[in-house]
C-alpha atoms as a PDB file:
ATOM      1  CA  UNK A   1      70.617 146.014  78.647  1.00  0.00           C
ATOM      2  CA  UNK A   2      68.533 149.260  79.085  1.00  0.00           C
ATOM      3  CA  UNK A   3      67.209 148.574  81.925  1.00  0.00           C
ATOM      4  CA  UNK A   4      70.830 148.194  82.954  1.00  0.00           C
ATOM      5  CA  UNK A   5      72.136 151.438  81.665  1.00  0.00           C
ATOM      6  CA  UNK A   6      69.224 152.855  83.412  1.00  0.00           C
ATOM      7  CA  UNK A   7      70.149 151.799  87.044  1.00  0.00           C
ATOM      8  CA  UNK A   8      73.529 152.590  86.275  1.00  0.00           C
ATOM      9  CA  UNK A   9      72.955 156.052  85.193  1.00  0.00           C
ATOM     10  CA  UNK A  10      70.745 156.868  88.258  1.00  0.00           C
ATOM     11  CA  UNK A  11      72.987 155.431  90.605  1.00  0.00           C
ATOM     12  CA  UNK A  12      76.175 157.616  89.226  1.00  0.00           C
ATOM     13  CA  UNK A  13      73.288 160.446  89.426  1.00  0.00           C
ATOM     14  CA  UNK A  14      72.576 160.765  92.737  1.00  0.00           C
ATOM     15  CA  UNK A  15      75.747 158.632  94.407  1.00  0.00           C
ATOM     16  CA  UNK A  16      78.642 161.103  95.647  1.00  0.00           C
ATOM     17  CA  UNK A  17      81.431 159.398  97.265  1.00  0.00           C
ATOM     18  CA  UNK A  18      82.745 161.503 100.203  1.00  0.00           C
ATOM     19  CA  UNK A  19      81.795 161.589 103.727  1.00  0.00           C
ATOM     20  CA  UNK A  20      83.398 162.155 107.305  1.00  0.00           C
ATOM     21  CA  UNK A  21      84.269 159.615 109.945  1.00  0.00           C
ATOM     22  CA  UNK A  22      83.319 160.397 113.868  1.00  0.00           C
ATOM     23  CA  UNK A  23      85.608 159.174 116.647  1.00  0.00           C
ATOM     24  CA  UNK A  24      82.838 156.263 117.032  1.00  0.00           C
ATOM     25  CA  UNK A  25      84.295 155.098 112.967  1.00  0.00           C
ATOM     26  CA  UNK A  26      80.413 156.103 112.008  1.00  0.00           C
ATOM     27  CA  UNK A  27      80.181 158.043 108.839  1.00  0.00           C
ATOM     28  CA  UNK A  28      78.651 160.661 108.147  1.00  0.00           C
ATOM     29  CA  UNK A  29      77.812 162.664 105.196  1.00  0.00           C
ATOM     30  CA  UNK A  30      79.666 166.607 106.026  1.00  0.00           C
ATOM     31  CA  UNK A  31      81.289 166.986 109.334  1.00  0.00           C
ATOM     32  CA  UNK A  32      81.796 168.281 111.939  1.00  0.00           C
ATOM     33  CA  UNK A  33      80.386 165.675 114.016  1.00  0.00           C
ATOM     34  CA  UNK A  34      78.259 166.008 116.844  1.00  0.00           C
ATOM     35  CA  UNK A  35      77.932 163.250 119.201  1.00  0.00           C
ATOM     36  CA  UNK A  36      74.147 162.825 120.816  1.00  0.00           C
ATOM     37  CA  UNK A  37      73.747 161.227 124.547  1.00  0.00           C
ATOM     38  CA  UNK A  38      73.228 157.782 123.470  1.00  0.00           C
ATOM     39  CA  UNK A  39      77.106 158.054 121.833  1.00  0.00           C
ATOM     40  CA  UNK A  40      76.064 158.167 117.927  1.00  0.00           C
ATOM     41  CA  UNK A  41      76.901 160.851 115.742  1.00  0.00           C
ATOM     42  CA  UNK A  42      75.151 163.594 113.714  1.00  0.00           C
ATOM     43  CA  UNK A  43      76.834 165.494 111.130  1.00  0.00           C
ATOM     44  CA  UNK A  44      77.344 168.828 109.117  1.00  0.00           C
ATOM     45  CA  UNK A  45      76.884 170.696 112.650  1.00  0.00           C
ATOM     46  CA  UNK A  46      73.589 169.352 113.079  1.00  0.00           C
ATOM     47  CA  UNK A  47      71.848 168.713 116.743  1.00  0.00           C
ATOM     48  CA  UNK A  48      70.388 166.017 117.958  1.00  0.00           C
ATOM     49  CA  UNK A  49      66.811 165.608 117.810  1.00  0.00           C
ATOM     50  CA  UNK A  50      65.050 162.249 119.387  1.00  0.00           C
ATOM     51  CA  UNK A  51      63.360 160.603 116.891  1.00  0.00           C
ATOM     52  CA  UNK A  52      60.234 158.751 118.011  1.00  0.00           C
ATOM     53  CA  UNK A  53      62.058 155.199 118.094  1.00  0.00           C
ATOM     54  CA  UNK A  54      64.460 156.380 120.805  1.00  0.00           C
ATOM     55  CA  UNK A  55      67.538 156.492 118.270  1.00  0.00           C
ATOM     56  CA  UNK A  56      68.797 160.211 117.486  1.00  0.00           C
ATOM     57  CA  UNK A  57      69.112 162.103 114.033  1.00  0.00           C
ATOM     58  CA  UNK A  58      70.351 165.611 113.076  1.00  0.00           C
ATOM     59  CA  UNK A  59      67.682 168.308 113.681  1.00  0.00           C
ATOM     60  CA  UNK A  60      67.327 169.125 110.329  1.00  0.00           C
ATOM     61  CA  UNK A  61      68.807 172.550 108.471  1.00  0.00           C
ATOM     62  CA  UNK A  62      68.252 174.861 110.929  1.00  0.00           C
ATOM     63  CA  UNK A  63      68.452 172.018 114.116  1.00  0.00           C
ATOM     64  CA  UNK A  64      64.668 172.070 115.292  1.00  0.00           C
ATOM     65  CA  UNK A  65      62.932 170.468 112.818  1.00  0.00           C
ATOM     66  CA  UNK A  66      61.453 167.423 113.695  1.00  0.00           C
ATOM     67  CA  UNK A  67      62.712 163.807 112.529  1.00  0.00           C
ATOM     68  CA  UNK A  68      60.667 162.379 109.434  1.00  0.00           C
ATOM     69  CA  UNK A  69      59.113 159.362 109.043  1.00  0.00           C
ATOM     70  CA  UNK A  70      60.464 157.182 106.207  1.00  0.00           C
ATOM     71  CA  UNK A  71      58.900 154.272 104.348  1.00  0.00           C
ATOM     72  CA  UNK A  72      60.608 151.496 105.895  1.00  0.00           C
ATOM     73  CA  UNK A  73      59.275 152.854 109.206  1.00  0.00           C
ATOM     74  CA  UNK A  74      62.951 154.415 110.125  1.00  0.00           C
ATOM     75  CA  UNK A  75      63.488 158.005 111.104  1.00  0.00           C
ATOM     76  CA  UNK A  76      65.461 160.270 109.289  1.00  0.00           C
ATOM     77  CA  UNK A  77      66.849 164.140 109.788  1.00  0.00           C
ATOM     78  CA  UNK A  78      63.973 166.536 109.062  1.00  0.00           C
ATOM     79  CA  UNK A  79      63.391 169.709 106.682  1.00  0.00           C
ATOM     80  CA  UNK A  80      65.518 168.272 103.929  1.00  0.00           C
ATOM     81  CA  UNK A  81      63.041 165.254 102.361  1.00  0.00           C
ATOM     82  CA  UNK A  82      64.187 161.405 102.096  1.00  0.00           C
ATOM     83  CA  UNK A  83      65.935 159.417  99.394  1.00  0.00           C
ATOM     84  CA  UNK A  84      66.633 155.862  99.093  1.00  0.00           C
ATOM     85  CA  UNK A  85      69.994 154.460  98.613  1.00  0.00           C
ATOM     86  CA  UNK A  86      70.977 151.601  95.649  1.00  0.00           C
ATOM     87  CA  UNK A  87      70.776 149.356  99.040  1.00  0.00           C
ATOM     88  CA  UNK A  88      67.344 150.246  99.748  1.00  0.00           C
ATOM     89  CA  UNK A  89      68.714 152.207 103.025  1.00  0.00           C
ATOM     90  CA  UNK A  90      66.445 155.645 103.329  1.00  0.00           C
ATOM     91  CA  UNK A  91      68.718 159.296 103.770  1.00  0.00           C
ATOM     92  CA  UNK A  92      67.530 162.501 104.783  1.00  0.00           C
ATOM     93  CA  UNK A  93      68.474 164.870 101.667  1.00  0.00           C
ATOM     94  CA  UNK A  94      68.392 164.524  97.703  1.00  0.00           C
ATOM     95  CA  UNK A  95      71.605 162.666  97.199  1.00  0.00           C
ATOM     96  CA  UNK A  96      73.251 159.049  99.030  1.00  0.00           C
ATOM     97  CA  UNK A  97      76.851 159.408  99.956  1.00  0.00           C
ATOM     98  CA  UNK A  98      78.799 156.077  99.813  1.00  0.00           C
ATOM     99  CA  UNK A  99      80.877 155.820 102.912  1.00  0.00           C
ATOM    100  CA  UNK A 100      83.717 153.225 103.031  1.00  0.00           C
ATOM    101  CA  UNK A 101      82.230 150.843 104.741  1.00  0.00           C
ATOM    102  CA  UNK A 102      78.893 150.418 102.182  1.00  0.00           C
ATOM    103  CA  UNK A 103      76.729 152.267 103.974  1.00  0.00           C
ATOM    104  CA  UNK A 104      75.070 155.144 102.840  1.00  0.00           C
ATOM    105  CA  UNK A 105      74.820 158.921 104.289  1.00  0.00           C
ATOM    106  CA  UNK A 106      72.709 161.744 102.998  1.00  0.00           C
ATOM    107  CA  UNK A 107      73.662 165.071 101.474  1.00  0.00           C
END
């Protein structure tokens, strides 16, 4: 039972439940969105930055910092750290936003 009431209480923690859907019906965590040349989105203003597997994340707070490497070997928005979702998905930022669909933005 604690161990229970111990999941629960970091999940309410560091779970916010508000994001923005792009035209594409991605989520994001703050818009407005910014769509990159391969079509997917980046929000809160960011830019796009090319992470080293080809797929493109926000540039970070001030939009030239380079991606970051996560655990899982992903690539997430830099300058901001990483945190990993209740669903094991990694987020650039200190909190997971819960879009609609399950998936899981960072803020």
């Amino acid at each position: 039972m604690k161990k229970l009431l111990l999941v629960l209480a970091f999940f309410v923690s560091n779970v916010s439940f508000a994001s923005t859907m792009c035209p594409n019906g991605q989520f994001v965590s703050s818009g407005p969105c910014t769509m990159c040349p391969d079509g997917s989105f980046v929000g809160g203003g960011q830019r796009c930055v090319m992470a080293p597997d080809g797929r493109f994340v926000g540039g970070g707070n001030n939009g030239m910092q380079a991606p970051v490497m996560t655990p899982n070997g992903g690539f997430v928005s830099g300058g901001s750290g990483t945190t990993m979702c209740p669903n094991g998905q990694f987020v650039a930022g200190s909190r997971c936003v819960m879009n609609p669909d399950g998936s899981f933005s960072g803020r």
